[in-house]
PDB file of N, CA and C in Angstrom:
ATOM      1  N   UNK A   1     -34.427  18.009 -37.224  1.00  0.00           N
ATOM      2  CA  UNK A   1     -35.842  18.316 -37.100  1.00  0.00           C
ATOM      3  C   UNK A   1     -36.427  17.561 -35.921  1.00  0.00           C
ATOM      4  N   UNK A   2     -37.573  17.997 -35.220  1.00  0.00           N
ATOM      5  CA  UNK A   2     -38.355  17.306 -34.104  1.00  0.00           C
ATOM      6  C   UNK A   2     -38.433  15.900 -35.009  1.00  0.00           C
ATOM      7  N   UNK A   3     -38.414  15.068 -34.440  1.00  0.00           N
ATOM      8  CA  UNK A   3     -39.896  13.759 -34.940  1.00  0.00           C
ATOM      9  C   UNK A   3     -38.481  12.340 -34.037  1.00  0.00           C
ATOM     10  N   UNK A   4     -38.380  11.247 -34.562  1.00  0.00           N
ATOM     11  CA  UNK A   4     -37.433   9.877 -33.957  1.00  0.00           C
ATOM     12  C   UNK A   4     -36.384  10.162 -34.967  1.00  0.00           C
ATOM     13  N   UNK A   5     -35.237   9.229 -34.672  1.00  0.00           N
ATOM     14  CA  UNK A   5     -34.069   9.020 -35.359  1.00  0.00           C
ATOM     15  C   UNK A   5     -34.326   8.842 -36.705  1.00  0.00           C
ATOM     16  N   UNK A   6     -35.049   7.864 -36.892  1.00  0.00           N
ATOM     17  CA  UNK A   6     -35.515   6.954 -37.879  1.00  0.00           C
ATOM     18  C   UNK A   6     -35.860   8.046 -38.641  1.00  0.00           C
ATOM     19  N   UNK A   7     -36.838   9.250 -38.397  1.00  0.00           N
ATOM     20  CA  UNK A   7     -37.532  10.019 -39.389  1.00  0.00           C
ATOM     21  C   UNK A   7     -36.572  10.806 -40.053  1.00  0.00           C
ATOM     22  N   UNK A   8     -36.044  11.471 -38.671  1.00  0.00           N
ATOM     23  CA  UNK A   8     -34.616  12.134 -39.321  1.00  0.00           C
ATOM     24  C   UNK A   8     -33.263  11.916 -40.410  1.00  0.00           C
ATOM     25  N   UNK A   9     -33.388  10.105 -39.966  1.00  0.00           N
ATOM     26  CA  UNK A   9     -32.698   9.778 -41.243  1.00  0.00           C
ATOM     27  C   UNK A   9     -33.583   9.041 -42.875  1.00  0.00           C
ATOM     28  N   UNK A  10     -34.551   9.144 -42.829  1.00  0.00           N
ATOM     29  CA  UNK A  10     -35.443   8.958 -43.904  1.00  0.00           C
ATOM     30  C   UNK A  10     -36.336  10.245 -44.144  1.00  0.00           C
ATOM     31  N   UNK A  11     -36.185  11.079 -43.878  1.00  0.00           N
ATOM     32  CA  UNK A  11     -36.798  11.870 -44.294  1.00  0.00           C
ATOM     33  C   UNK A  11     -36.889  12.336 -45.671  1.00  0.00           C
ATOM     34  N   UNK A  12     -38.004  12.233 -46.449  1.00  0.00           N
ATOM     35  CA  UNK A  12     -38.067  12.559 -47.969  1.00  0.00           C
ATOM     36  C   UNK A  12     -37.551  11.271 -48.695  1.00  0.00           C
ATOM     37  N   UNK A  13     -37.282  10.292 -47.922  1.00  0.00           N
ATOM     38  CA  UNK A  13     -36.726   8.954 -48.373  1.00  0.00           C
ATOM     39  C   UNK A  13     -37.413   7.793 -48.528  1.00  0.00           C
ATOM     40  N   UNK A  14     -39.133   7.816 -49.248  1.00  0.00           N
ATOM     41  CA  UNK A  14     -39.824   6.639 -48.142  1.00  0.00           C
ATOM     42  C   UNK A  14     -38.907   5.344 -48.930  1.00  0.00           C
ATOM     43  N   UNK A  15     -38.291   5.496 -50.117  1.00  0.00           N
ATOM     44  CA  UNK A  15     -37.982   4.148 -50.184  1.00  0.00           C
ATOM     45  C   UNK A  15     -36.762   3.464 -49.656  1.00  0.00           C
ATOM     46  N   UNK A  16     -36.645   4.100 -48.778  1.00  0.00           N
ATOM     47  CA  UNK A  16     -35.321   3.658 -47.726  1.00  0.00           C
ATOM     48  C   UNK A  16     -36.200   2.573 -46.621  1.00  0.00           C
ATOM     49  N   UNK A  17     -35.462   1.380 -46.760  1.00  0.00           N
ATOM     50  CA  UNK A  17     -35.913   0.235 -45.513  1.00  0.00           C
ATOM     51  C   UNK A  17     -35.349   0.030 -44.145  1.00  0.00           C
ATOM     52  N   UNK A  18     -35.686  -0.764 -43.616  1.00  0.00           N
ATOM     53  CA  UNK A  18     -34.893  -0.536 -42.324  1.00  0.00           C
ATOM     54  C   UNK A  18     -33.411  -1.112 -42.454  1.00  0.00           C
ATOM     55  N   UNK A  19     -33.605  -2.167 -42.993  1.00  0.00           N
ATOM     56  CA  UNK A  19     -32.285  -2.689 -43.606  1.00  0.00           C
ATOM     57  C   UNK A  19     -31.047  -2.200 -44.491  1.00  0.00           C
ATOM     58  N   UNK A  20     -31.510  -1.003 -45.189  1.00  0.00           N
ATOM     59  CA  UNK A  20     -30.519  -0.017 -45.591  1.00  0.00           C
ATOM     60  C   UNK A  20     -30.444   1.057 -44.707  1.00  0.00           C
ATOM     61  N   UNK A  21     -31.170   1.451 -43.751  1.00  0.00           N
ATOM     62  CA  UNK A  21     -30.901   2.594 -42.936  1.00  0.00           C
ATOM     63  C   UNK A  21     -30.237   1.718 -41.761  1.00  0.00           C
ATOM     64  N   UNK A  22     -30.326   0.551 -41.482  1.00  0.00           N
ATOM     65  CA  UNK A  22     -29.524  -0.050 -40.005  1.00  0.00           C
ATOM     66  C   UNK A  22     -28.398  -0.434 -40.460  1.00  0.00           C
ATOM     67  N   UNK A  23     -28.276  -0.059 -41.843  1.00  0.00           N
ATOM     68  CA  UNK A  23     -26.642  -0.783 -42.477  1.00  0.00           C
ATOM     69  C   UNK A  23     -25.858   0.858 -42.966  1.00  0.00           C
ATOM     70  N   UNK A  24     -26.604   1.828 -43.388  1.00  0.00           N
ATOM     71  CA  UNK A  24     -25.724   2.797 -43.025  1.00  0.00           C
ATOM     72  C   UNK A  24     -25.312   3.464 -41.644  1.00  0.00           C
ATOM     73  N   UNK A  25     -26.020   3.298 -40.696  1.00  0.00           N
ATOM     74  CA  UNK A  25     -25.734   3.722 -39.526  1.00  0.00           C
ATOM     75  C   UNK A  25     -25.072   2.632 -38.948  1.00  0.00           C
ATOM     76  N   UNK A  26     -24.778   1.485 -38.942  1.00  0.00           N
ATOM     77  CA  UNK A  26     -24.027   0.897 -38.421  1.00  0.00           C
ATOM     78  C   UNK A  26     -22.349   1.131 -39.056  1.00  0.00           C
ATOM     79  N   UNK A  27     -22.649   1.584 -40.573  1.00  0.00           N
ATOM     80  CA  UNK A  27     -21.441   2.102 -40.971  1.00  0.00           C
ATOM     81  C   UNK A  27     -20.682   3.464 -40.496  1.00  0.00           C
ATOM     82  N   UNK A  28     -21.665   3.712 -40.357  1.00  0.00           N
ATOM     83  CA  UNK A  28     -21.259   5.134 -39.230  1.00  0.00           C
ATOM     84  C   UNK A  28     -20.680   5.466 -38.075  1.00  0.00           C
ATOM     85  N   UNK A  29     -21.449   3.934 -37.260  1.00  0.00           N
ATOM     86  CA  UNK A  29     -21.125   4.170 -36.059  1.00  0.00           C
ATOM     87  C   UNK A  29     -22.658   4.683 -35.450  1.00  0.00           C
ATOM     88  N   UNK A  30     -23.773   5.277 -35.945  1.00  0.00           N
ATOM     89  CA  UNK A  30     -24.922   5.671 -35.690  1.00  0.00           C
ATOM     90  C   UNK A  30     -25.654   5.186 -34.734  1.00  0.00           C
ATOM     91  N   UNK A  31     -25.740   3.351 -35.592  1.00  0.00           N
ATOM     92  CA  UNK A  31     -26.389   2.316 -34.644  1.00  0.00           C
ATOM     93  C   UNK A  31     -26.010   2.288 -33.494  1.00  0.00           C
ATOM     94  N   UNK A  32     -24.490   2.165 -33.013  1.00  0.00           N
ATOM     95  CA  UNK A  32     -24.019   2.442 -31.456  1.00  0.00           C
ATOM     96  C   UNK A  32     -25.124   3.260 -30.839  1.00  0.00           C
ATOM     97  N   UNK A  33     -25.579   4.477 -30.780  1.00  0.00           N
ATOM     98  CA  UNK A  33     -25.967   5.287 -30.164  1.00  0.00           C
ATOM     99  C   UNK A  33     -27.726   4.870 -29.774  1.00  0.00           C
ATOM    100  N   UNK A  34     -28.262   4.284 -31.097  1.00  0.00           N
ATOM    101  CA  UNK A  34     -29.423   3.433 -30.671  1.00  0.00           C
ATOM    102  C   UNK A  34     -29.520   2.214 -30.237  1.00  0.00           C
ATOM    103  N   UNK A  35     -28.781   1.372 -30.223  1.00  0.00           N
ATOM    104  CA  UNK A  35     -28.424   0.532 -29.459  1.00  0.00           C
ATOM    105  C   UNK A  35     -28.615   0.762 -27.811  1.00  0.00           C
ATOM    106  N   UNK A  36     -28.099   2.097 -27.440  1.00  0.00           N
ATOM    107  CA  UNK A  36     -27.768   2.474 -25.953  1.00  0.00           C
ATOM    108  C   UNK A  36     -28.886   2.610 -25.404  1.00  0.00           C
ATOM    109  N   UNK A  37     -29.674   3.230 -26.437  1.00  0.00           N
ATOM    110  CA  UNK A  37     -30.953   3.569 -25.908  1.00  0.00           C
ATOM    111  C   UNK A  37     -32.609   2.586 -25.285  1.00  0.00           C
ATOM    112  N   UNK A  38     -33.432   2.817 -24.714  1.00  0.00           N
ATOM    113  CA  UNK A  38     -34.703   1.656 -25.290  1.00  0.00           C
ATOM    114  C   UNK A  38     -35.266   1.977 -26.117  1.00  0.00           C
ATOM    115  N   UNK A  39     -35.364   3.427 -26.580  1.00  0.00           N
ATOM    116  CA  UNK A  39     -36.465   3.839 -27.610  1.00  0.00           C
ATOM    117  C   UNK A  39     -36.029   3.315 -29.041  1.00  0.00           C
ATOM    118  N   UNK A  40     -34.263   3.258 -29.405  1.00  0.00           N
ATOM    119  CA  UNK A  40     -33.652   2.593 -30.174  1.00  0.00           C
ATOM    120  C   UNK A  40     -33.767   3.444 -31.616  1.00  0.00           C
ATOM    121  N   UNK A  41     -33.877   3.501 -32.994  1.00  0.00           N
ATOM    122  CA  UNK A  41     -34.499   4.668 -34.082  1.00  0.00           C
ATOM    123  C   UNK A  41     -35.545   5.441 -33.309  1.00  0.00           C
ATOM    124  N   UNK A  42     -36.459   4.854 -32.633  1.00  0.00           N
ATOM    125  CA  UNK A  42     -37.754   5.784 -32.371  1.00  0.00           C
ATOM    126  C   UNK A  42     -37.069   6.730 -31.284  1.00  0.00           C
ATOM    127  N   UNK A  43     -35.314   7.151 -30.999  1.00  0.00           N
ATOM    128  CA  UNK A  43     -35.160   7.716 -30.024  1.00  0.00           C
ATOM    129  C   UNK A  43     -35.935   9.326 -30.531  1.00  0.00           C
ATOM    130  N   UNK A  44     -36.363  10.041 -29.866  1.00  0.00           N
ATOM    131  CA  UNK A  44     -37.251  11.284 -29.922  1.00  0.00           C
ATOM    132  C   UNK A  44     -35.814  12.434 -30.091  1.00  0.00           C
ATOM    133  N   UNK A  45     -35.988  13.388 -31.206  1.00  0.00           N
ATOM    134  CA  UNK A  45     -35.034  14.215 -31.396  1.00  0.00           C
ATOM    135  C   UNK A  45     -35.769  15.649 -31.554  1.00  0.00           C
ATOM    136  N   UNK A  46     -35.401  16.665 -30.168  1.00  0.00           N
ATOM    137  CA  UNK A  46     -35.823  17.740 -30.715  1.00  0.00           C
ATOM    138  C   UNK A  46     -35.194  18.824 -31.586  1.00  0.00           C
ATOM    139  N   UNK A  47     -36.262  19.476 -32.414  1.00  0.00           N
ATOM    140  CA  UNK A  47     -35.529  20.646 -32.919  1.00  0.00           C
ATOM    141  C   UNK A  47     -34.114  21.036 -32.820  1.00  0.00           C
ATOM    142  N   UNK A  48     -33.532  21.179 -33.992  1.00  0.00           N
ATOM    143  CA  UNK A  48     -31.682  21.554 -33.265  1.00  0.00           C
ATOM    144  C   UNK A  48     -31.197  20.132 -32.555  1.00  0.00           C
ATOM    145  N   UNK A  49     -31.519  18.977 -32.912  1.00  0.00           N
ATOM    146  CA  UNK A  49     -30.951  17.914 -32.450  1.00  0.00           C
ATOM    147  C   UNK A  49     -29.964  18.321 -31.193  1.00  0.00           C
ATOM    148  N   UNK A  50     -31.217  18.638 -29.828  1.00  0.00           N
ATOM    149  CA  UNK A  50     -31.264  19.249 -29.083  1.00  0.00           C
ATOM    150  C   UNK A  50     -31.403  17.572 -27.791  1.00  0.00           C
ATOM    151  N   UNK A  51     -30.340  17.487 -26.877  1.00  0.00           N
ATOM    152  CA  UNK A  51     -29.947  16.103 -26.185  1.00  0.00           C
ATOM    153  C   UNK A  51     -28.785  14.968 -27.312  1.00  0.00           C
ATOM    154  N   UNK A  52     -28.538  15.474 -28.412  1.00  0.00           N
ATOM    155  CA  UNK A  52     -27.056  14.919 -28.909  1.00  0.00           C
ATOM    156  C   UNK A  52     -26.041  15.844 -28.794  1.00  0.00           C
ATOM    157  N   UNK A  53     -24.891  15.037 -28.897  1.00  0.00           N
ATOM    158  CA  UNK A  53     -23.469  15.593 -28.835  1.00  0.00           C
ATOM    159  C   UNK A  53     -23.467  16.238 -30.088  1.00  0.00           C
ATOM    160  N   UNK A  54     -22.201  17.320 -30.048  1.00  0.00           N
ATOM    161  CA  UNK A  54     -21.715  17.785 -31.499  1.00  0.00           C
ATOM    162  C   UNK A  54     -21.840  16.637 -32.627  1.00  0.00           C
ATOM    163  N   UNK A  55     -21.278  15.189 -31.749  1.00  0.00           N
ATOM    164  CA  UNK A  55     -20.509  14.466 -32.465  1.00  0.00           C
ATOM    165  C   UNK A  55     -21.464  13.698 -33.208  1.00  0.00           C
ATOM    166  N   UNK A  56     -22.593  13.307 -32.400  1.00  0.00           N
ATOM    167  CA  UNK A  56     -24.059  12.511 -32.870  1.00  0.00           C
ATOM    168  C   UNK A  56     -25.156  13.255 -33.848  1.00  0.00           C
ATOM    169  N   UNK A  57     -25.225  14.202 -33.908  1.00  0.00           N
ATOM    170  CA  UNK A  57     -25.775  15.174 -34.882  1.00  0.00           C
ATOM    171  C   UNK A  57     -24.397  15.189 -36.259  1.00  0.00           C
ATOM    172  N   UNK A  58     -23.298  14.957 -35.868  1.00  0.00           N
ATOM    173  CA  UNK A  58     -22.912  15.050 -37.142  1.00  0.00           C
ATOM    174  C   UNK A  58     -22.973  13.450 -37.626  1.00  0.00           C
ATOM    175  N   UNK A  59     -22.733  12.391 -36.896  1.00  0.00           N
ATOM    176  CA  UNK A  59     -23.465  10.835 -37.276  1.00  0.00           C
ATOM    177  C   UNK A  59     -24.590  10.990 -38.110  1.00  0.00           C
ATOM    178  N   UNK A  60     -25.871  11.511 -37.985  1.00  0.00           N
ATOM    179  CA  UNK A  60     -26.813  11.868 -38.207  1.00  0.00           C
ATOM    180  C   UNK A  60     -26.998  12.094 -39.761  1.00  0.00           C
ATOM    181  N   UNK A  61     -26.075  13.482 -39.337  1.00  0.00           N
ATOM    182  CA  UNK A  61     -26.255  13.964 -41.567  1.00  0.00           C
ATOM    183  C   UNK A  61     -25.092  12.942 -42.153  1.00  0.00           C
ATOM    184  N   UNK A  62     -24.222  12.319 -41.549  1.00  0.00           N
ATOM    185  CA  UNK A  62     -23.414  11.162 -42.542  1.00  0.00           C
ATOM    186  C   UNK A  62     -23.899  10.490 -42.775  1.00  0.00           C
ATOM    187  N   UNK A  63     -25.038   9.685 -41.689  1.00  0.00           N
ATOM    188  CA  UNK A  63     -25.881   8.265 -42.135  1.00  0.00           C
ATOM    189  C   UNK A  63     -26.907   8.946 -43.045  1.00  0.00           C
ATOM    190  N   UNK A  64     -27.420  10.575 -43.186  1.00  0.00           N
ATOM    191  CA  UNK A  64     -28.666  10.395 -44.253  1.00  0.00           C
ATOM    192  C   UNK A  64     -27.668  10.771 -45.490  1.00  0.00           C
ATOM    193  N   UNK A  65     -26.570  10.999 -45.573  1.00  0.00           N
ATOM    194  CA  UNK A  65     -25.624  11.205 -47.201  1.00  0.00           C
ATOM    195  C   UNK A  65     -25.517  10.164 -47.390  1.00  0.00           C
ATOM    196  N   UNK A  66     -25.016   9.187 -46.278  1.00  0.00           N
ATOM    197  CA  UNK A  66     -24.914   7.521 -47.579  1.00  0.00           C
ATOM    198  C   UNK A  66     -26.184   6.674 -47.577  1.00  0.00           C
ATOM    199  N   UNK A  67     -27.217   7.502 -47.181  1.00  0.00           N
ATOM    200  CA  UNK A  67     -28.450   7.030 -47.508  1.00  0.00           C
ATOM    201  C   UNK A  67     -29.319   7.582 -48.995  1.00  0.00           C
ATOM    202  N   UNK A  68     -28.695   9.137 -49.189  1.00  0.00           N
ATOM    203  CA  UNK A  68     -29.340   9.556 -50.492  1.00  0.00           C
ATOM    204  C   UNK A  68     -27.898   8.735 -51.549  1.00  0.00           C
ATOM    205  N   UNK A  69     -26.855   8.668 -51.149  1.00  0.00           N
ATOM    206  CA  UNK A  69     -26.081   8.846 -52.341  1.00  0.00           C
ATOM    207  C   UNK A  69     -25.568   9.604 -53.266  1.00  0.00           C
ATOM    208  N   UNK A  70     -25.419  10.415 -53.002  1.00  0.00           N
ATOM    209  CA  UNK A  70     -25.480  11.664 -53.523  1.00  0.00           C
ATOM    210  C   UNK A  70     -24.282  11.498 -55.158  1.00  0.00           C
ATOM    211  N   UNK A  71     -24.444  12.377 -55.550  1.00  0.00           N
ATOM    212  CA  UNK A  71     -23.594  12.222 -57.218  1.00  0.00           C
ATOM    213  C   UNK A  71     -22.311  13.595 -56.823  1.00  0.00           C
ATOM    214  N   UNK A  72     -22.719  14.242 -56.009  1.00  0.00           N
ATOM    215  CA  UNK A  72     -21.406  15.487 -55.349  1.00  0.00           C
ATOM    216  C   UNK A  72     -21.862  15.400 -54.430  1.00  0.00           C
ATOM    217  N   UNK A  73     -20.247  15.396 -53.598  1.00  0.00           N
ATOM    218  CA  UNK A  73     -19.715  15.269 -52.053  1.00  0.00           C
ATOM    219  C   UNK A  73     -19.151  16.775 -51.708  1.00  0.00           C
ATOM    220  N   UNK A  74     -19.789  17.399 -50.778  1.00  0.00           N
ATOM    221  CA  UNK A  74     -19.551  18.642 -50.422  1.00  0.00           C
ATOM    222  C   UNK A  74     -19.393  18.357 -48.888  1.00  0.00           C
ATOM    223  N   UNK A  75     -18.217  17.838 -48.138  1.00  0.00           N
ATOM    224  CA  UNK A  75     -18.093  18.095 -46.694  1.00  0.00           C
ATOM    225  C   UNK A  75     -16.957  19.143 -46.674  1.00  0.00           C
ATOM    226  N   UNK A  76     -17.545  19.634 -45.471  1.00  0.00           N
ATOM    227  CA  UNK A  76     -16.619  20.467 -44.797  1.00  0.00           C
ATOM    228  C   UNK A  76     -16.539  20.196 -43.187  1.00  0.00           C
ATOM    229  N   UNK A  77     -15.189  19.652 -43.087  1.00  0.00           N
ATOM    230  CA  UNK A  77     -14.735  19.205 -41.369  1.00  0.00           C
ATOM    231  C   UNK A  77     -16.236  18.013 -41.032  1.00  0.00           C
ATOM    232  N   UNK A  78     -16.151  17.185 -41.716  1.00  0.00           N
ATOM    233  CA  UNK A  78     -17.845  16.224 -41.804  1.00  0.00           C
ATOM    234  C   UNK A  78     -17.550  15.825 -39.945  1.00  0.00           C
ATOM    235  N   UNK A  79     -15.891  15.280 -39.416  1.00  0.00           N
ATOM    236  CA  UNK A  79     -15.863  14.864 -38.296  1.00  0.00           C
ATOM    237  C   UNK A  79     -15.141  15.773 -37.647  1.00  0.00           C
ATOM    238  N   UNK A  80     -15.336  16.899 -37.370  1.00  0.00           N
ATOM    239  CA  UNK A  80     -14.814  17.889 -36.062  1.00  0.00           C
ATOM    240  C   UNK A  80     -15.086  17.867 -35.029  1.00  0.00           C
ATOM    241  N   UNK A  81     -16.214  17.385 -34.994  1.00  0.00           N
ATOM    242  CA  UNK A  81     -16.866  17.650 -33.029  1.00  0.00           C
ATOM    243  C   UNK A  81     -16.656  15.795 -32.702  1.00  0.00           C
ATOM    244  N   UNK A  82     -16.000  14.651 -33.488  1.00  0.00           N
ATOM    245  CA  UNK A  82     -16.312  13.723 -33.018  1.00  0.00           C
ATOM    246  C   UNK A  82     -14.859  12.997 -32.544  1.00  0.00           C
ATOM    247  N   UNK A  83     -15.141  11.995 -31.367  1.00  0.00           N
ATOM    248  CA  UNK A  83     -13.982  11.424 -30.924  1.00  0.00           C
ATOM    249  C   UNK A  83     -12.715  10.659 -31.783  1.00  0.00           C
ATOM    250  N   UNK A  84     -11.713  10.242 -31.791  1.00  0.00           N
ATOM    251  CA  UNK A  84     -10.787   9.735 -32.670  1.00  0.00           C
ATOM    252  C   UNK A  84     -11.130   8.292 -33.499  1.00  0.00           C
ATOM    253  N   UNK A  85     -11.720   7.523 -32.290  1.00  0.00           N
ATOM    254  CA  UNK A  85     -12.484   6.444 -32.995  1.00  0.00           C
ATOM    255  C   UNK A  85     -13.455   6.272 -34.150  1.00  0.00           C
ATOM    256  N   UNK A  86     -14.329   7.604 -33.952  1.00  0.00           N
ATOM    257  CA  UNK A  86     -15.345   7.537 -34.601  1.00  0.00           C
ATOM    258  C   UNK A  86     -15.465   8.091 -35.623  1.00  0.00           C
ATOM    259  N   UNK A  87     -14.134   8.853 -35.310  1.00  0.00           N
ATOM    260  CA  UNK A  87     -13.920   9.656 -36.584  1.00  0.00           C
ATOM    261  C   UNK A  87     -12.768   8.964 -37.532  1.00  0.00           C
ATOM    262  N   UNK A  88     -12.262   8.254 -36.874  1.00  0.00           N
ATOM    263  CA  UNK A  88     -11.478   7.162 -38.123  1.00  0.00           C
ATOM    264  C   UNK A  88     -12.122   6.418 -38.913  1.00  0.00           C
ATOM    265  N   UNK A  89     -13.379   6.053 -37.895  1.00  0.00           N
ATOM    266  CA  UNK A  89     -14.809   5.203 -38.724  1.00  0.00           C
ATOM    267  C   UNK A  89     -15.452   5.626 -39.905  1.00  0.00           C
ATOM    268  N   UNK A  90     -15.847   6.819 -39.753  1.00  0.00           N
ATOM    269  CA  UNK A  90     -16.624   7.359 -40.548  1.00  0.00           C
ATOM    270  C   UNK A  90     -15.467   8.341 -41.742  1.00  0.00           C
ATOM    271  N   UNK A  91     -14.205   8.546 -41.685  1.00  0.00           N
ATOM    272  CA  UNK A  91     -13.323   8.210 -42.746  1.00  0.00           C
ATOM    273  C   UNK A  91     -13.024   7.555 -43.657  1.00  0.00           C
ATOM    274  N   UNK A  92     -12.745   5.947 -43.339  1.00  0.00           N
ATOM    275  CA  UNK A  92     -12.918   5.002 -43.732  1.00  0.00           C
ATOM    276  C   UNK A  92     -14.705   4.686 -44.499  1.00  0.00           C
ATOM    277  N   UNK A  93     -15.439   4.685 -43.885  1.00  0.00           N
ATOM    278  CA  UNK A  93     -16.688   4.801 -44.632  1.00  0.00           C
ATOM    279  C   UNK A  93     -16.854   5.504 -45.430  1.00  0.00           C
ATOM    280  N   UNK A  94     -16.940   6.627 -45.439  1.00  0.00           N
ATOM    281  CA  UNK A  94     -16.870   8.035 -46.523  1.00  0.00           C
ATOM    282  C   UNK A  94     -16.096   7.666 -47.566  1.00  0.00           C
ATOM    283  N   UNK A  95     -14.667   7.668 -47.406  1.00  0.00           N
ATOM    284  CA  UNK A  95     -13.856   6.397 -48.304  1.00  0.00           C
ATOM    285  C   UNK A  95     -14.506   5.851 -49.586  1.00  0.00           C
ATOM    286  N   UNK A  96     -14.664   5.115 -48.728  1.00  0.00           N
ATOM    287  CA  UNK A  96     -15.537   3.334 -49.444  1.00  0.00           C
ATOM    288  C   UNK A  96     -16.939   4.160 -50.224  1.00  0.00           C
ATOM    289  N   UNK A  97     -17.485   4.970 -49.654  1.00  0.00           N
ATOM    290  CA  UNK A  97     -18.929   5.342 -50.448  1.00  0.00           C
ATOM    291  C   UNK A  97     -18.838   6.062 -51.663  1.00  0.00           C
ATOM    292  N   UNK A  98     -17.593   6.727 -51.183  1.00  0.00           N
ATOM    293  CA  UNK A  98     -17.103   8.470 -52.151  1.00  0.00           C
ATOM    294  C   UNK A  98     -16.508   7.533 -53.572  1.00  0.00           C
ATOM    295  N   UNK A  99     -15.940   6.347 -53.493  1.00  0.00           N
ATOM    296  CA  UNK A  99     -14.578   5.664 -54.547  1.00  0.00           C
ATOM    297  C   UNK A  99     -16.390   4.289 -55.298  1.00  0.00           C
ATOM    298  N   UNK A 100     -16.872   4.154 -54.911  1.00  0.00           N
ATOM    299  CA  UNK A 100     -18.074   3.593 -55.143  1.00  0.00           C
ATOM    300  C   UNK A 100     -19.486   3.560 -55.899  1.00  0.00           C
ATOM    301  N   UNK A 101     -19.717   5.544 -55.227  1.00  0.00           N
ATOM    302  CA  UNK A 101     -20.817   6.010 -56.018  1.00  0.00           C
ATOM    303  C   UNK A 101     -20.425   6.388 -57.053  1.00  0.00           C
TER     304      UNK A 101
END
């Protein structure tokens, strides 16, 4: 959706803090990408997460699933568009969340 990172991953979430949203995206790998930036969460995302990679839009909906928690895990190919690194990352995370919740 249009609005910052931040909204996109709290959205419908107000009781999500910054401290649980900078700790799932760092589990992700997410934080990397705001980090790079100056705008940092407040980076501006348009419609169609339109200026990210395949790979950062799919960061995106992983950091807001281990942000709801969900009780059923429905991925399909969750890391296809993303590099080998990042996608070993967010394996390993998924992992740990899926054996947890």
């Amino acid at each position: 959706m249009s609005g910052s990172l931040r909204e996109n991953l709290t959205l419908g979430m107000p009781h999500i803090g910054d401290k649980e949203m900078l700790a799932a995206a760092e589990a992700t790998g997410l934080a990397d990408l705001a980090k790079t930036r100056l705008e940092g969460f407040e980076l501006r995302i348009t419609e169609g997460g339109e200026g990210l990679s395949g790979g950062q839009k799919k960061l995106v909906g992983l950091t807001r699933v281990l942000l709801v928690k969900p009780f059923l895990w429905m991925l399909d190919e969750p890391t296809a568009t993303m590099d080998d690194g990042t996608e070993e990352r967010c394996l390993r995370t998924l992992r740990a969340a899926i054996h947890t919740d």
